[in-house]
Protein backbone atom coordinates (compact mmCIF):
# COMPACT_ATOMS: atom_id res chain seq x y z
CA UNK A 1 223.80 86.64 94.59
CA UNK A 2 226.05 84.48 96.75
CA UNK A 3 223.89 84.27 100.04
CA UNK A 4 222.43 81.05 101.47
CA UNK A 5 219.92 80.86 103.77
CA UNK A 6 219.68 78.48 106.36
CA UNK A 7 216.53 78.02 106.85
CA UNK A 8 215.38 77.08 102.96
CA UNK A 9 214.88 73.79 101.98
CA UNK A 10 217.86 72.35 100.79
CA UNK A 11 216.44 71.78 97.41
CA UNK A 12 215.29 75.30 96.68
CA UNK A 13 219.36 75.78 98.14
CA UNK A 14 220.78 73.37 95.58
CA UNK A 15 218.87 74.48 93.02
CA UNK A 16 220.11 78.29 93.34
CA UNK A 17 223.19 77.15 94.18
CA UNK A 18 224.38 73.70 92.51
CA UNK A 19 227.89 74.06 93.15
CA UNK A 20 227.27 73.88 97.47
CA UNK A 21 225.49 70.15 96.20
CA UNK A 22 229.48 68.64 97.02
CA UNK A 23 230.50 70.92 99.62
CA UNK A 24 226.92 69.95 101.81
CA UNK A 25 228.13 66.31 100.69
CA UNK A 26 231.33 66.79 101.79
CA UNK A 27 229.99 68.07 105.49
CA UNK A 28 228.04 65.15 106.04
CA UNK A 29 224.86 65.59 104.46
CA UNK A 30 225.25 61.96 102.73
CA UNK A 31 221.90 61.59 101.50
CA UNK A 32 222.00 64.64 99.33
CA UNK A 33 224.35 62.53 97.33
CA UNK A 34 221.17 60.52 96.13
CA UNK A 35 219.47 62.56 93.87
CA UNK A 36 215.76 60.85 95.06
CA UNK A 37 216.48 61.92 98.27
CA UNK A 38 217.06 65.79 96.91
CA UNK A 39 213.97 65.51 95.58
CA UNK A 40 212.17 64.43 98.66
CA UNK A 41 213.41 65.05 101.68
CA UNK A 42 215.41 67.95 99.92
CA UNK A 43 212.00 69.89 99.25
CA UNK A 44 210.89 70.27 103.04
CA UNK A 45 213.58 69.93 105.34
CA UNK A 46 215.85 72.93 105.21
CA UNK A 47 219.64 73.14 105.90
CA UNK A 48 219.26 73.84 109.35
CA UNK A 49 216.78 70.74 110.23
CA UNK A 50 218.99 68.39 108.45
CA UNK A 51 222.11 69.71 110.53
CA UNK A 52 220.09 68.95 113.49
CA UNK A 53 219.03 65.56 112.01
CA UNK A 54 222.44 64.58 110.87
CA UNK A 55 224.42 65.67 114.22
CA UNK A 56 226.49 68.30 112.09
CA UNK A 57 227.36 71.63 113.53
CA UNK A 58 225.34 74.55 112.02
CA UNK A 59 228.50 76.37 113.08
CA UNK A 60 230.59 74.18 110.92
CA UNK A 61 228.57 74.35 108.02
CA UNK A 62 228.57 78.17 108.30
CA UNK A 63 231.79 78.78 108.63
CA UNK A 64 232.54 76.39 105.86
CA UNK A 65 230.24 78.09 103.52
CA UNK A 66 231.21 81.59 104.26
CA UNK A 67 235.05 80.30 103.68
CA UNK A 68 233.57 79.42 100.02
CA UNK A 69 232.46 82.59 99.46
CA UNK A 70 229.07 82.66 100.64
CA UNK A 71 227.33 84.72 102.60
CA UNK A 72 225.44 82.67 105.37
CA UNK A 73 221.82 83.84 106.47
CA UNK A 74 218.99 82.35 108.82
CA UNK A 75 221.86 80.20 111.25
CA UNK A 76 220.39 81.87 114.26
CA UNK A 77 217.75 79.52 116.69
C-alpha cells in the first residue's frame, strides 16, 4: 500500500516506506539524514509536526509525495 499518513511519526513512515527517507531529505527535513536522529526524534514527532518545526509547507510535501506516487493522508489541521 502506497499511502502515507501525515500524522505518523516519521519513523513508523520511513520504516513502511524507506524509499520517501531521500525524498523527506530532499524537502528539507535535514535531520532525517542522521540516522540517530530517525531514531529519536523520528519515533514521536510525526511528518506534520516536523513540517511545522522545520518551516516547510505541508502543502509542498503533499504535493511532492502524491507526484511520487503516493497517496497522502492526515494533511488536514
Amino acid at each position: 500500500m502506497n499511502t502515507i499518513n501525515l500524522s505518523l511519526p516519521v519513523a513508523q513512515v520511513i520504516e513502511e516506506h524507506p524509499e520517501v527517507l531521500e525524498i523527506l531529505v530532499e524537502l528539507g527535513f535535514t535531520p532525517l539524514a542522521n540516522p540517530l536522529m530517525r531514531q529519536t526524534l523520528g519515533k514521536t514527532v510525526s511528518l506534520k509536526q516536523g513540517a511545522k518545526m522545520k518551516g516547510i509547507d505541508l502543502a509542498q510535501v503533499q504535493s511532492t509525495l502524491e507526484w511520487n506516487g503516493y497517496d497522502v493522508i492526515g494533511g488536514e489541521a
